[in-house]
PDB file of N, CA and C in Angstrom:
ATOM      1  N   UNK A   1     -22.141   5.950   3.870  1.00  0.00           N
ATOM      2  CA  UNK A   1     -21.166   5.889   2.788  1.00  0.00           C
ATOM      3  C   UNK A   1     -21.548   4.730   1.872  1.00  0.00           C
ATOM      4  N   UNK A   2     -21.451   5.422   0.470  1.00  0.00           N
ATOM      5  CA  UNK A   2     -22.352   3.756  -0.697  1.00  0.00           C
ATOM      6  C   UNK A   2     -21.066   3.364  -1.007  1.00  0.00           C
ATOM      7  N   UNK A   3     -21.222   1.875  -1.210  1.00  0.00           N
ATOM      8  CA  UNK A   3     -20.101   0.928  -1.807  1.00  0.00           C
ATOM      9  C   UNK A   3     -19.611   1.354  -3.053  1.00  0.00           C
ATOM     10  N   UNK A   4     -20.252   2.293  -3.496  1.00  0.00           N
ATOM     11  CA  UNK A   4     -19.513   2.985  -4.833  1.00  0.00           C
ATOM     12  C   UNK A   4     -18.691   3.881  -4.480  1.00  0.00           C
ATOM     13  N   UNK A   5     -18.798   4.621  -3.632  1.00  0.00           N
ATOM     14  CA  UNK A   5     -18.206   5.640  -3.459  1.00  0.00           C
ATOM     15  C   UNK A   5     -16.792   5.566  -2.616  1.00  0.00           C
ATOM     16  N   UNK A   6     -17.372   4.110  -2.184  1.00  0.00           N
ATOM     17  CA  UNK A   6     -15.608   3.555  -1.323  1.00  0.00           C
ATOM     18  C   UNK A   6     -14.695   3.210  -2.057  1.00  0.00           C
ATOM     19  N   UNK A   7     -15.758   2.477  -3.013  1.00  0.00           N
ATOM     20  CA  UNK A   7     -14.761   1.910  -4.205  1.00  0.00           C
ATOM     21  C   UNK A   7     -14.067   2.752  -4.903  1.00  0.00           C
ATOM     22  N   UNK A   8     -14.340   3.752  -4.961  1.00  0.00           N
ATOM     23  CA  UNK A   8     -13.590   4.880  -5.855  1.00  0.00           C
ATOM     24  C   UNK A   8     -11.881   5.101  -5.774  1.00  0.00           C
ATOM     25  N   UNK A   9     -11.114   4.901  -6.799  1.00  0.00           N
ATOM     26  CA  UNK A   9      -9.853   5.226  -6.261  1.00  0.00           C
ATOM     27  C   UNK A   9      -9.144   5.997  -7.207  1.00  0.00           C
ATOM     28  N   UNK A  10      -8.827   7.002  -6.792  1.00  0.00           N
ATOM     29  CA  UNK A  10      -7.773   8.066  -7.436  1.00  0.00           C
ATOM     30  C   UNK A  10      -6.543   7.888  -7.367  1.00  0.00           C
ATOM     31  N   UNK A  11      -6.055   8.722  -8.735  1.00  0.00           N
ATOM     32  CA  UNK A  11      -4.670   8.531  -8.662  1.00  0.00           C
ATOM     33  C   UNK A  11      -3.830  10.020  -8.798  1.00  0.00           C
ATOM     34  N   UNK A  12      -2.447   9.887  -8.124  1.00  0.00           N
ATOM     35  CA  UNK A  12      -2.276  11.397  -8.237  1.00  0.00           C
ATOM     36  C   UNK A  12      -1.636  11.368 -10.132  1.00  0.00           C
ATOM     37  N   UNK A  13      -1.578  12.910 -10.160  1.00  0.00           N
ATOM     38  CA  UNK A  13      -1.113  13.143 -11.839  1.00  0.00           C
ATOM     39  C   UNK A  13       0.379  13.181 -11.544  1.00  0.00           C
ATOM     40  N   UNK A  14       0.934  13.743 -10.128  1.00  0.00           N
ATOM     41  CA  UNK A  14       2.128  14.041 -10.742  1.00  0.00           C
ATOM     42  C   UNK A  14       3.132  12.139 -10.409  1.00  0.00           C
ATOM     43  N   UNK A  15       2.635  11.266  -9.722  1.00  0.00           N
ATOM     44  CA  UNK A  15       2.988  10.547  -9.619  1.00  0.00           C
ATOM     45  C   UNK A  15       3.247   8.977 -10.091  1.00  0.00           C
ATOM     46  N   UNK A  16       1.692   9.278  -9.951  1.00  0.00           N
ATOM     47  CA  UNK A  16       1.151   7.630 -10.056  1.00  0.00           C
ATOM     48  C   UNK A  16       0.357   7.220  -9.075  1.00  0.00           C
ATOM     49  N   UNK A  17       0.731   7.155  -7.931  1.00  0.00           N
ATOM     50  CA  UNK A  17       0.421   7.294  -6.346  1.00  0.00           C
ATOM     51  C   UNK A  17      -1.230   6.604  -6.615  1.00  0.00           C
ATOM     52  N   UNK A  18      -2.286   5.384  -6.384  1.00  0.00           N
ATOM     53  CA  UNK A  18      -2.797   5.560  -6.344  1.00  0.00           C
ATOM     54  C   UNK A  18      -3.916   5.459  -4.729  1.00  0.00           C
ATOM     55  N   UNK A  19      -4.765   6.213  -4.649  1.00  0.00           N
ATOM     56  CA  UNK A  19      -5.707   6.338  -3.439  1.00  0.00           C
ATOM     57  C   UNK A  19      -6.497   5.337  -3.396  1.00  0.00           C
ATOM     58  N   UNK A  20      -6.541   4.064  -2.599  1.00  0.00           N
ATOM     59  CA  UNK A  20      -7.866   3.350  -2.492  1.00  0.00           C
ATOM     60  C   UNK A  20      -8.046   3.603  -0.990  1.00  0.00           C
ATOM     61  N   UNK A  21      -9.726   4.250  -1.506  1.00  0.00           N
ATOM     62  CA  UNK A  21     -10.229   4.038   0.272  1.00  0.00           C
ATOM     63  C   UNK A  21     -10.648   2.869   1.425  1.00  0.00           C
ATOM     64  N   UNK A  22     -10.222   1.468   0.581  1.00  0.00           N
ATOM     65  CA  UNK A  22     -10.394   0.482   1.376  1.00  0.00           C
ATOM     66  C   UNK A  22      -8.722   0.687   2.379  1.00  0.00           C
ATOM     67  N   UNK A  23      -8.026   0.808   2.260  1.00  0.00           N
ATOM     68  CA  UNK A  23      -6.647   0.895   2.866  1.00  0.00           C
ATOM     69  C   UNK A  23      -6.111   2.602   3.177  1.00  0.00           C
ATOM     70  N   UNK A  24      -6.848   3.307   2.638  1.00  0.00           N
ATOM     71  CA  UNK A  24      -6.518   4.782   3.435  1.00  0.00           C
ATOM     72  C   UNK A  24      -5.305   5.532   3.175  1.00  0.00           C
ATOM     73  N   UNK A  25      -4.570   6.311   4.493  1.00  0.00           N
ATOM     74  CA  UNK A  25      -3.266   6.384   4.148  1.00  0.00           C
ATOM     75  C   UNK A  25      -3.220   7.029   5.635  1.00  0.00           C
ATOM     76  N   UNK A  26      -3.324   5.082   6.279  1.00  0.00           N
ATOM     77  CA  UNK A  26      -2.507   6.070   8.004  1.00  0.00           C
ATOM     78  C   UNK A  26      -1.856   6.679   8.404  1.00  0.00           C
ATOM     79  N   UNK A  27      -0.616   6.243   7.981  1.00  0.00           N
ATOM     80  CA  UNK A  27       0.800   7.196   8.302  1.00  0.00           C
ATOM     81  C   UNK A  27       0.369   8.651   7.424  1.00  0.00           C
ATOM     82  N   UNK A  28      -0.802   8.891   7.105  1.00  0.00           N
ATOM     83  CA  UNK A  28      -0.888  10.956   7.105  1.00  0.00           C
ATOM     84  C   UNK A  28      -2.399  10.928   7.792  1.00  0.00           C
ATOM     85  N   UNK A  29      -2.465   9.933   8.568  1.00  0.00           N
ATOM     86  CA  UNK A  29      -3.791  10.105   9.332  1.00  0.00           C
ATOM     87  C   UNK A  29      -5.391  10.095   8.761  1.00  0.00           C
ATOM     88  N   UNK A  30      -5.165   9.397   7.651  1.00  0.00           N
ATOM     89  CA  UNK A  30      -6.002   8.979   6.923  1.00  0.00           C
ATOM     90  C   UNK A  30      -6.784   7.065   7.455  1.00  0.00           C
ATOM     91  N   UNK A  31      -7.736   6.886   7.755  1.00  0.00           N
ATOM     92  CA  UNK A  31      -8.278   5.545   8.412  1.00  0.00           C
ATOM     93  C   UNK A  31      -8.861   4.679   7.311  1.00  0.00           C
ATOM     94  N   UNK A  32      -8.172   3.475   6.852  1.00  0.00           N
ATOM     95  CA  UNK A  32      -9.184   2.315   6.181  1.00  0.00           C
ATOM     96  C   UNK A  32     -10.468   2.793   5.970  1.00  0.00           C
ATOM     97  N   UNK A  33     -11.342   2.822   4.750  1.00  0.00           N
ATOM     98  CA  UNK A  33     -12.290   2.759   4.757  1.00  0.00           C
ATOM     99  C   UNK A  33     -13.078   4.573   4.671  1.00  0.00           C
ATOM    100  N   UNK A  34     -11.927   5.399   4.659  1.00  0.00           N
ATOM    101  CA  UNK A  34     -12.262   6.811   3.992  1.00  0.00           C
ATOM    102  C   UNK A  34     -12.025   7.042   2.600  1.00  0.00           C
ATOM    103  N   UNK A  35     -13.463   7.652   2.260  1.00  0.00           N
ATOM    104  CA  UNK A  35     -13.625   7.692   0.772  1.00  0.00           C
ATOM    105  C   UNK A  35     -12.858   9.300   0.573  1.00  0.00           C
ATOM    106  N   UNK A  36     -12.577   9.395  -0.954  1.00  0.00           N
ATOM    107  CA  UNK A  36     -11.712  10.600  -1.161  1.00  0.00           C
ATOM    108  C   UNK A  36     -12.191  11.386  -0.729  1.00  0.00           C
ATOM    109  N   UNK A  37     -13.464  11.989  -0.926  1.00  0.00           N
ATOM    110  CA  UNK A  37     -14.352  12.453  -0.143  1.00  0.00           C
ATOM    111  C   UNK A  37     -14.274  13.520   0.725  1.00  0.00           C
ATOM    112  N   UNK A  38     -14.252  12.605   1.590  1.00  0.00           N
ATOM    113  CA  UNK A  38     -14.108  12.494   3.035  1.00  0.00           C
ATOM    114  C   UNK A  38     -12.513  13.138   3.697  1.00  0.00           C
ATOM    115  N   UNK A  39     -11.635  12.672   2.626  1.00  0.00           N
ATOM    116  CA  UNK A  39     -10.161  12.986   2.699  1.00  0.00           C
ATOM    117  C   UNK A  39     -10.106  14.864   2.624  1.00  0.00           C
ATOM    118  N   UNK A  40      -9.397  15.135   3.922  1.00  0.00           N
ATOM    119  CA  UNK A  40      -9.055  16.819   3.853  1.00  0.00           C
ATOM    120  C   UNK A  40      -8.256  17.134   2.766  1.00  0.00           C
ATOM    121  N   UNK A  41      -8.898  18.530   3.009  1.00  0.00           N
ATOM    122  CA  UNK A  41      -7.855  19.449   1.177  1.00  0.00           C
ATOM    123  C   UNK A  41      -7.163  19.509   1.891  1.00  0.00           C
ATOM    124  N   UNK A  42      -6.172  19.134   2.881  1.00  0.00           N
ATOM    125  CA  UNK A  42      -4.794  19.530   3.551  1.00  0.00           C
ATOM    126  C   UNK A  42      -4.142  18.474   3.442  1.00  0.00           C
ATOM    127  N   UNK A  43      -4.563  17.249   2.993  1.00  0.00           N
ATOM    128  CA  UNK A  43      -4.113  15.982   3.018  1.00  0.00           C
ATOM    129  C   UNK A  43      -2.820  16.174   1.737  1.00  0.00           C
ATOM    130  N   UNK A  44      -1.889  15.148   1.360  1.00  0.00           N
ATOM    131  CA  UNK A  44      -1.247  15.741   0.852  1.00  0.00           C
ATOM    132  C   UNK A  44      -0.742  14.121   0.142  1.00  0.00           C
ATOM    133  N   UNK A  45      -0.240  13.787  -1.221  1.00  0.00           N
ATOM    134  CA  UNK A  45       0.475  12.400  -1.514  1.00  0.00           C
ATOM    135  C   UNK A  45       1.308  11.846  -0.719  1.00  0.00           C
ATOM    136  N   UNK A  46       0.967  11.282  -0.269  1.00  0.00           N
ATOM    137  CA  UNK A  46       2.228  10.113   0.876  1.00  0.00           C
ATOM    138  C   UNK A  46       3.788   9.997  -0.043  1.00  0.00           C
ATOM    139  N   UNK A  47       3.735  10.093  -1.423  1.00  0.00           N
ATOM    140  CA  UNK A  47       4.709   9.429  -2.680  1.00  0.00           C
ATOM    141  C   UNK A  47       5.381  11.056  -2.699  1.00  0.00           C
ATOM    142  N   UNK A  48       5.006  11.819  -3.494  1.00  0.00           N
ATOM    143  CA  UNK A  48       5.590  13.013  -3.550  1.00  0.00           C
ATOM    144  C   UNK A  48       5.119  14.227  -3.548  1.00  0.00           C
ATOM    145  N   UNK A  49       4.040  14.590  -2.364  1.00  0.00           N
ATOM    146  CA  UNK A  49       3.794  15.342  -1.784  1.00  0.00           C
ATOM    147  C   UNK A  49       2.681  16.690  -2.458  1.00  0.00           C
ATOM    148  N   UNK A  50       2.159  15.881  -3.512  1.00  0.00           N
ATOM    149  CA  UNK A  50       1.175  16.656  -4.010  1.00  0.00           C
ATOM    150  C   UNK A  50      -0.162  16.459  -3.642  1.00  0.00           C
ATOM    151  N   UNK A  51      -0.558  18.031  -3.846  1.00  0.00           N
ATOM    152  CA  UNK A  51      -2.184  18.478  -3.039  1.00  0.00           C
ATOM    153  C   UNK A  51      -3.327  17.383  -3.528  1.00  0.00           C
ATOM    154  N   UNK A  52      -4.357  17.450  -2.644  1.00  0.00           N
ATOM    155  CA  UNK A  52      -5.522  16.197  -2.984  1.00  0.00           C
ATOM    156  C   UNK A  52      -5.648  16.740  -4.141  1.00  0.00           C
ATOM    157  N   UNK A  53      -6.112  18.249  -4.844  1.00  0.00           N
ATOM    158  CA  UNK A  53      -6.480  18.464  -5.858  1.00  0.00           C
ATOM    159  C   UNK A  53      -5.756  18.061  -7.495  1.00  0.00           C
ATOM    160  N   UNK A  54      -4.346  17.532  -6.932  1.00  0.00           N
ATOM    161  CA  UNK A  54      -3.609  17.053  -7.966  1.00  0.00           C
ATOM    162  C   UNK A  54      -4.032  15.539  -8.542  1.00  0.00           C
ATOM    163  N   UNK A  55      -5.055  14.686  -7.908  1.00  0.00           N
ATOM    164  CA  UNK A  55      -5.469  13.297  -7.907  1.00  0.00           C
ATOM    165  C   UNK A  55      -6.923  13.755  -8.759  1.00  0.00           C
ATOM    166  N   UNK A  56      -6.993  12.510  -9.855  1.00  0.00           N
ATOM    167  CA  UNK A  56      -8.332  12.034 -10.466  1.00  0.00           C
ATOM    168  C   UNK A  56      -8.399  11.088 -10.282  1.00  0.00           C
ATOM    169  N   UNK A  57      -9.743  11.021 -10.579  1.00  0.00           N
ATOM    170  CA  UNK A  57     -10.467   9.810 -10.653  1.00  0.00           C
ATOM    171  C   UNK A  57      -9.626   8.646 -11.483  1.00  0.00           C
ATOM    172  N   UNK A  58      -9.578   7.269 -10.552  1.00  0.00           N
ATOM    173  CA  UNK A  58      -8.824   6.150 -11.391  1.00  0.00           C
ATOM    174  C   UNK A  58      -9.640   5.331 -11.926  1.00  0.00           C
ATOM    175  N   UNK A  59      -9.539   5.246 -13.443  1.00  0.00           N
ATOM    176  CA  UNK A  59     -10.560   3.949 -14.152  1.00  0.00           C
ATOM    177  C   UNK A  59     -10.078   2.928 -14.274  1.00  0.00           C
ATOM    178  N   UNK A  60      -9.301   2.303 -14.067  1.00  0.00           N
ATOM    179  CA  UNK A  60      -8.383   1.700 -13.936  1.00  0.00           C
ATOM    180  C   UNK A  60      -9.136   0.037 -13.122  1.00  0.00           C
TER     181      UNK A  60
END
């Protein structure tokens, strides 16, 4: 996994919600240090419950 690609963090559209893969999202079984990637299409917003496919890329 490249340090770019960890670094990457998305955000969802319908929320705000954003994804950094240094901190994950345990409580949906997501581990520190998984890049979006890596994150299942079943995975879902921790905030309000929208699909991975609802998240872009954050430039931010």
């Amino acid at each position: 996994m490249s340090e770019t690609a960890t670094a990457q963090q998305w955000i969802c559209i319908s929320c705000g919600f954003i994804y950094d893969p240094e901190q994950g999202d345990p409580d949906g079984g997501i581990p520190p240090g998984t890049s979006f990637d890596d994150v299942p299409d079943d995975w879902f917003c921790p905030v309000c419950g929208a699909r991975k496919k609802d998240f872009e890329l954050h430039e931010g």
